[in-house]
Protein backbone atom coordinates (compact mmCIF):
# COMPACT_ATOMS: atom_id res chain seq x y z
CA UNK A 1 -8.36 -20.29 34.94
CA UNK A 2 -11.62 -21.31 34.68
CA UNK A 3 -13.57 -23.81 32.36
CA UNK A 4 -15.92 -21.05 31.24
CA UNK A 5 -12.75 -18.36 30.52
CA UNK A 6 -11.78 -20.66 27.38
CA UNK A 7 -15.52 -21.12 26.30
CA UNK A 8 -16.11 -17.53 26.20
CA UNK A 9 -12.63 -17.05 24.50
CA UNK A 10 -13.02 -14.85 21.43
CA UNK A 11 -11.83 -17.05 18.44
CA UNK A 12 -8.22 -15.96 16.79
CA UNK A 13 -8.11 -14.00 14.07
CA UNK A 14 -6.95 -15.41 10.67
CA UNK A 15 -3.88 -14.81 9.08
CA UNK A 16 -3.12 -11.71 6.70
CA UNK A 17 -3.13 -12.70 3.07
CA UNK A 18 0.29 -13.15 1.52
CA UNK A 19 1.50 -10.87 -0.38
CA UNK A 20 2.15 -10.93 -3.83
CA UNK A 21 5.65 -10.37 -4.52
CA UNK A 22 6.44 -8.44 -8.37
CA UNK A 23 9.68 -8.48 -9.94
CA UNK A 24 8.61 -7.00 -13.50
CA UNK A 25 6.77 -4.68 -14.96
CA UNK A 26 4.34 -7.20 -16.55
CA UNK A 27 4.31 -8.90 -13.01
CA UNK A 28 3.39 -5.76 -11.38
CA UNK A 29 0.23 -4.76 -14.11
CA UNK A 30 -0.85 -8.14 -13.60
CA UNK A 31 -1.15 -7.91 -9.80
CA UNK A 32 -2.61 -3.96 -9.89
CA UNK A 33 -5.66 -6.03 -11.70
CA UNK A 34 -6.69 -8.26 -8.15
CA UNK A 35 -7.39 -6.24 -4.87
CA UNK A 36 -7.39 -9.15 -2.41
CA UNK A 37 -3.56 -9.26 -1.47
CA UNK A 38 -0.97 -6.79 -1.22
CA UNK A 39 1.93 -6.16 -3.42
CA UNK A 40 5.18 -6.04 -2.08
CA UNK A 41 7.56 -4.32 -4.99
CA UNK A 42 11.05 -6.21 -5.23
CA UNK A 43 12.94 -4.55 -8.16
CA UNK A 44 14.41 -1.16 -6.98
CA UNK A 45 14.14 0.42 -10.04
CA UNK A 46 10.52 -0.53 -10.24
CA UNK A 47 9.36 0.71 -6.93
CA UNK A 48 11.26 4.24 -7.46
CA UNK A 49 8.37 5.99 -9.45
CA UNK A 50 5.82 4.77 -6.29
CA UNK A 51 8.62 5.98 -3.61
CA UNK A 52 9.33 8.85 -5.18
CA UNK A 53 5.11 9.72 -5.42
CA UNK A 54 5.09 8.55 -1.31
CA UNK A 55 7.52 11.26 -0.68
CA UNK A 56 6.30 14.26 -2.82
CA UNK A 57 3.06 13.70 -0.80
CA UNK A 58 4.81 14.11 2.18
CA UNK A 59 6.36 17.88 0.87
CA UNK A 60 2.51 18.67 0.03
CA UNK A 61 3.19 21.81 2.21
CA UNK A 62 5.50 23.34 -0.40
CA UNK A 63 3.98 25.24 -3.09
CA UNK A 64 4.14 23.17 -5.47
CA UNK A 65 4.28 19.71 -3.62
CA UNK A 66 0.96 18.90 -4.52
CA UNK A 67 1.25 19.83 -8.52
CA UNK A 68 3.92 17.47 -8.58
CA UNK A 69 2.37 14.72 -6.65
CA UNK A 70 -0.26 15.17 -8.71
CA UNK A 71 1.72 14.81 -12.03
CA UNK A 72 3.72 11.87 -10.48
CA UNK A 73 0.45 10.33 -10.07
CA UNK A 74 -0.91 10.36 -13.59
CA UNK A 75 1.83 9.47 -15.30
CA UNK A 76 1.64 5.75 -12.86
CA UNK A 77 -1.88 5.60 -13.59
CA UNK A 78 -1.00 6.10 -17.53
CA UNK A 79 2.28 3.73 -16.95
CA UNK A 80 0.37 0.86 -15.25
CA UNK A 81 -3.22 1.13 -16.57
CA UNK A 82 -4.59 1.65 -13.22
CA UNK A 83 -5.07 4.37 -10.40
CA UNK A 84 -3.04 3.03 -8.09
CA UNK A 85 -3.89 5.97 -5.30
CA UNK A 86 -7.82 5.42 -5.62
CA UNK A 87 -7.64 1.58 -4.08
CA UNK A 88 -4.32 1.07 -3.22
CA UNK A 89 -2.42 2.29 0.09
CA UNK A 90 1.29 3.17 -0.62
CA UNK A 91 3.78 2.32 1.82
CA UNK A 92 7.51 1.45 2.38
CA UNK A 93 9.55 -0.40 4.79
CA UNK A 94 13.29 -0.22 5.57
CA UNK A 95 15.38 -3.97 5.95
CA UNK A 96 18.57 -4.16 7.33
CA UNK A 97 21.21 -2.96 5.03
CA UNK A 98 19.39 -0.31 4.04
CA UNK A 99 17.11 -2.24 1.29
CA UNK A 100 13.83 -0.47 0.64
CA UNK A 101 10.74 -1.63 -0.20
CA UNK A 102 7.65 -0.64 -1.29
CA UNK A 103 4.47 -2.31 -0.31
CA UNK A 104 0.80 -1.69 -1.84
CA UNK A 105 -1.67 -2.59 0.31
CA UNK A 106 -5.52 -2.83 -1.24
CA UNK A 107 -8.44 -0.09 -0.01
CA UNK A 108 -10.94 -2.42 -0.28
CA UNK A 109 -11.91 -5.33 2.48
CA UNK A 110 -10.22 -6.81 4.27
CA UNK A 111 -8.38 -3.79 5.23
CA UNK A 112 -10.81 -1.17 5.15
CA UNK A 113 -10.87 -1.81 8.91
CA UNK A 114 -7.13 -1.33 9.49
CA UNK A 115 -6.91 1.41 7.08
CA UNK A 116 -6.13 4.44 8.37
CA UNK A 117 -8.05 7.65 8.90
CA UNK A 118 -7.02 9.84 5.89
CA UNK A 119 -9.37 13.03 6.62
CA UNK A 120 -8.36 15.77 9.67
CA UNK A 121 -12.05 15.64 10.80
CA UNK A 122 -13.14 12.33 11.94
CA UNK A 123 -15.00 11.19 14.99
């Protein structure tokens, strides 16, 4: 390789923000307030209400999918002060053993440029 190949090198990029890891309700209100790191949601029993929203969105094609998604959705925002589907992304992951997790990732910067395209028309 040459000299001017590691000159020219386009400098790395830094590392994602850790997340913030919630075990309690308290713990999880308290972490809705920042938008600068993601939340990863430990307790099971905690995270069902936000996996249970993730997958009525995804039966939006019923009838009534969307009613109850929509329900689902105020009652979190009355729960936990905040509307968590206005600047957070909902998502879950799968470890080994068949532990699931549910991850809230912010809308706002930094990730606004990973985030992903919500609307059927974009360019």
């Amino acid at each position: 390789m040459l000299e001017s190949s590691y000159i020219n090198a386009a400098p790395p990029k830094p590392p994602p923000p850790v997340p913030v890891r919630v075990f309690r309700k308290s713990q999880l209100m308290a972490a809705l307030r920042q938008n600068a790191r993601p939340i990863v949601i430990e307790d099971h029993d905690l995270a069902s209400p936000f996996a249970r929203l993730l997958r009525a969105r995804e039966l939006r094609l019923w009838a009534f999918g969307g009613l109850v998604a929509d329900t689902m959705s105020f009652a979190i925002k009355r729960s936990y002060g905040a509307d968590v589907e206005a600047h957070w992304y909902i998502g879950r992951y799968v470890l080994p053993g068949n532990v699931q997790k549910v991850i809230l990732k912010p809308k706002t910067l930094p990730y606004a440029s990973e985030a992903p395209v919500l609307s059927p028309y974009w360019s």
